[in-house]
Protein backbone atom coordinates (compact mmCIF):
# COMPACT_ATOMS: atom_id res chain seq x y z
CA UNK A 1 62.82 60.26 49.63
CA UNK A 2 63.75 63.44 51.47
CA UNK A 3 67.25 64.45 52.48
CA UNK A 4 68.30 62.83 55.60
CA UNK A 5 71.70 60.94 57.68
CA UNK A 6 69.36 57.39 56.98
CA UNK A 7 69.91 57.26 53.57
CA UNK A 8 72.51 54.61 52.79
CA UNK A 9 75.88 55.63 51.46
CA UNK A 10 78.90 53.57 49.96
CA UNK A 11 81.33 57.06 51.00
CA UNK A 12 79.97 57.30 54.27
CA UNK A 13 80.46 53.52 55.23
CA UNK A 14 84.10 53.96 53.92
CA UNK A 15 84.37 56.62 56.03
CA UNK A 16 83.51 55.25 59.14
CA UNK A 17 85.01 52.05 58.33
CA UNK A 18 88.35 54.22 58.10
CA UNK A 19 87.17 56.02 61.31
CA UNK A 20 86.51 52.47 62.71
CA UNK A 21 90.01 51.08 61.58
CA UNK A 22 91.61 54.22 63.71
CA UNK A 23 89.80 53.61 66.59
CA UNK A 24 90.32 50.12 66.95
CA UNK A 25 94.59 50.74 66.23
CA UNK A 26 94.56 53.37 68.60
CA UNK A 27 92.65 51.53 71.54
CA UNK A 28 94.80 48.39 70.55
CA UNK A 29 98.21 50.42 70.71
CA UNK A 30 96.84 52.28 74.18
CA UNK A 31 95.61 49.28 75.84
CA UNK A 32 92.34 50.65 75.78
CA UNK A 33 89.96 47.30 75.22
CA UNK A 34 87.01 49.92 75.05
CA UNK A 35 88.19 52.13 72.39
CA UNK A 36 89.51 49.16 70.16
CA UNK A 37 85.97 47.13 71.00
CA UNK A 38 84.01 50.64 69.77
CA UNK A 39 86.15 50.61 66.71
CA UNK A 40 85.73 47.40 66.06
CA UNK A 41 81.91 48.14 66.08
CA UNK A 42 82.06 50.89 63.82
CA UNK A 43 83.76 49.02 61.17
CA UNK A 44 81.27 46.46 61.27
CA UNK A 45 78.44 49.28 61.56
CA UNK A 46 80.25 50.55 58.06
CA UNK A 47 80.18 47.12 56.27
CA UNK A 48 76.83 46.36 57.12
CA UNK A 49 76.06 49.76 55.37
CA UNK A 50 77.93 49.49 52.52
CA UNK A 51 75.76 46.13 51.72
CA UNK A 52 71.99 47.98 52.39
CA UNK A 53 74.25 51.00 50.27
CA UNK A 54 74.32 47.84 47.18
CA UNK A 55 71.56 46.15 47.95
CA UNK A 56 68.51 45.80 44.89
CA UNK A 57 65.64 43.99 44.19
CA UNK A 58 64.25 43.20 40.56
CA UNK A 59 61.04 42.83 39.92
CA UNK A 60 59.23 42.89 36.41
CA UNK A 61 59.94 46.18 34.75
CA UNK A 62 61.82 48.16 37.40
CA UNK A 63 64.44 48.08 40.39
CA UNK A 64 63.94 48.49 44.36
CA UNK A 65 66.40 49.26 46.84
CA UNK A 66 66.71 50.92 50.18
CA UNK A 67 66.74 54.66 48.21
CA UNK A 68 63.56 53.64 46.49
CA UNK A 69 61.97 52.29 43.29
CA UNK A 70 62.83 52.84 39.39
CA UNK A 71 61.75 51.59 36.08
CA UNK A 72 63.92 49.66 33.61
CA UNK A 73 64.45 51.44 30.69
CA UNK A 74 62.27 49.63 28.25
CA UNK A 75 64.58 48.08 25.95
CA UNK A 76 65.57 45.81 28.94
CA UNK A 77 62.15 43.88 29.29
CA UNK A 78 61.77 43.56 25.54
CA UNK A 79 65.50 42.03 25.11
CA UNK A 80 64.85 40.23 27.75
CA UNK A 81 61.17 39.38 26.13
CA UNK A 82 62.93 38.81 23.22
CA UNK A 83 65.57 36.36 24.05
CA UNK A 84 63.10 34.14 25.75
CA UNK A 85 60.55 33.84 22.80
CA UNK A 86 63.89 32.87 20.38
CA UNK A 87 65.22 30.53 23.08
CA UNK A 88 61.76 28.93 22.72
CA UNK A 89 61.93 28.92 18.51
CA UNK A 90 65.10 27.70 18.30
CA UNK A 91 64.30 24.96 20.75
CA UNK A 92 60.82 24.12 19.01
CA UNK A 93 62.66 24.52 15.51
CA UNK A 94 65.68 21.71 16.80
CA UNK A 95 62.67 19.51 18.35
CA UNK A 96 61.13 19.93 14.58
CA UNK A 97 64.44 19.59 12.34
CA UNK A 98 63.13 23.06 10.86
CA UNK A 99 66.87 24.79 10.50
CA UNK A 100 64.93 28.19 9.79
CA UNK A 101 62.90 28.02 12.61
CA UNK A 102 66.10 27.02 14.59
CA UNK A 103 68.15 30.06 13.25
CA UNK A 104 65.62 32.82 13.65
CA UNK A 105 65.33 31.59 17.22
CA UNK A 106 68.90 32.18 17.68
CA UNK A 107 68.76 35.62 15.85
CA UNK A 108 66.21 36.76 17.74
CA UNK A 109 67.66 35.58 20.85
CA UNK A 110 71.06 37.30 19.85
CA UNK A 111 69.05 40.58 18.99
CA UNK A 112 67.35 40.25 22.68
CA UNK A 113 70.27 40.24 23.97
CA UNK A 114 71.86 43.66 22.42
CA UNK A 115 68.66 45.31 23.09
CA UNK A 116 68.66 44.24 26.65
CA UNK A 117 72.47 45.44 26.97
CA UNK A 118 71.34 48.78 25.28
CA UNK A 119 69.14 49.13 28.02
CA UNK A 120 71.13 48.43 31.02
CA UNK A 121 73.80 50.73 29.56
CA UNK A 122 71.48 53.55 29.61
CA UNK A 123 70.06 52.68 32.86
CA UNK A 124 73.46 52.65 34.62
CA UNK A 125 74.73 55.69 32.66
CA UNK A 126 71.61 57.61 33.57
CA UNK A 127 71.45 56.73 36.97
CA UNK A 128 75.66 58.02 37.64
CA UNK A 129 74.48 60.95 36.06
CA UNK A 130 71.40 61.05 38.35
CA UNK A 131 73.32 60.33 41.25
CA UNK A 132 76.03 63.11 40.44
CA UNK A 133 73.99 65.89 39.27
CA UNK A 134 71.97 65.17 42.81
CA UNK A 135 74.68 65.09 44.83
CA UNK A 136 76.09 68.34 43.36
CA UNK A 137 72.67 70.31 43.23
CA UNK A 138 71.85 68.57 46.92
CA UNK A 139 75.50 70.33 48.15
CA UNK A 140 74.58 73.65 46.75
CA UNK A 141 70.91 73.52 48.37
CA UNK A 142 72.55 72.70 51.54
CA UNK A 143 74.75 75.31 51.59
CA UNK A 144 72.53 77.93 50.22
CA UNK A 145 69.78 76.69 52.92
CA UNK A 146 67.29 76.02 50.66
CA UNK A 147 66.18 72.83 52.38
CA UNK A 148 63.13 72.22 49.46
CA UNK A 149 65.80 72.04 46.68
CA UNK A 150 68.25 70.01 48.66
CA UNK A 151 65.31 67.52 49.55
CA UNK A 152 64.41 67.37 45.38
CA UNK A 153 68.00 66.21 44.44
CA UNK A 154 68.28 64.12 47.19
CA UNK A 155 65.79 62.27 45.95
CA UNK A 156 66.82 62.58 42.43
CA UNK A 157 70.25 61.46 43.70
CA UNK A 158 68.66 58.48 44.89
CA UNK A 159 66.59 57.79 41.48
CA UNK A 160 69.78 57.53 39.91
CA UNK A 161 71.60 54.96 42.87
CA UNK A 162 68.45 52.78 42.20
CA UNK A 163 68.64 53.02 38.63
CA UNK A 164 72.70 52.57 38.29
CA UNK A 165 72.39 49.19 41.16
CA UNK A 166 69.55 47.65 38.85
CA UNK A 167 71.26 47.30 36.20
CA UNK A 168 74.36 46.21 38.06
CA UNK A 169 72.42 43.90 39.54
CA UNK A 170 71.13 42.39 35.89
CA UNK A 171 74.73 42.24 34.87
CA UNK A 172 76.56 40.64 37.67
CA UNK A 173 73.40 37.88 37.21
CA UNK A 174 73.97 37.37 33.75
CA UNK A 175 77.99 37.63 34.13
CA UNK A 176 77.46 34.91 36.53
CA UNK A 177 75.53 32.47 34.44
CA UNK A 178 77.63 32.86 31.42
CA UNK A 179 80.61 31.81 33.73
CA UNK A 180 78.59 28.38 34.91
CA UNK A 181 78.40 27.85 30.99
């Protein structure tokens, strides 16, 4: 990804959402049907940025979203690994009667579970810190005018927003499906 005003961006959709909200008071208060139509537009221009700015895709082993692509720290596909193989022995094992069978099924699915946790942690700590030491060293680039740099932690910046959304992503899914329990 290279540096440029198409990347999505939650601060710049609250921005012109704010921008938007102005507008639209000021053309309403004014009688100005054009002005409050334009910032009517604008806020609607925001939202619909702030959902590509959230917007990720999982697919095995990594995350994919409008800033780009990155891989799932590894402890998340083996928890994940892990917690289906003991669903499966502790299924087989009740299916059987075999109570050991049963309970290391329901270790191992525990033990998938922290494992996978471990790794979303460290993918959505990583990626803030990503995103913030790219949108720091991106700043300084920009106004040293070293376009190259500013390019490199723009993308890094966006490594880190793909990163930090995939695991959000993995946790509002699973958050959701222990609620339906």
């Amino acid at each position: 990804m290279s540096a440029n005003n198409n990347n999505t961006s939650t601060l710049k959709s609250y921005v012109d959402s704010a921008t938007g909200a102005v507008q639209n008071a000021v053309g309403n208060l004014m009688g100005s049907t054009g002005d409050e139509a334009e910032g009517k537009a604008k806020q609607q221009k925001a939202q619909a940025e702030y959902d590509a700015s959230h917007t990720a895709a999982k697919v095995p082993g990594a995350t994919v979203s409008a800033a780009g692509v990155a891989k799932d720290d590894p402890n998340r596909t083996a928890g994940s690994w892990n917690q289906t193989v003991g669903a499966a022995k502790e299924s087989v094992g009740g299916l059987l009667g075999n109570e050991t069978l049963k309970q290391a099924g329901r270790e191992q699915n525990r033990s998938g579970q922290e494992q996978e946790a471990r790794g979303q942690i460290n993918d959505y700590t990583s990626g803030v810190g990503e995103r913030l030491s790219g949108a720091v060293g991106s700043a300084v680039a920009g106004l040293t005018g070293d376009r190259t740099k500013q390019a490199e932690y723009q993308d890094r910046h966006d490594a880190g927003k793909t990163q930090q959304r995939g695991a959000e992503l993995d946790i509002q899914k699973q958050t959701k499906a222990r609620q339906q329990q």
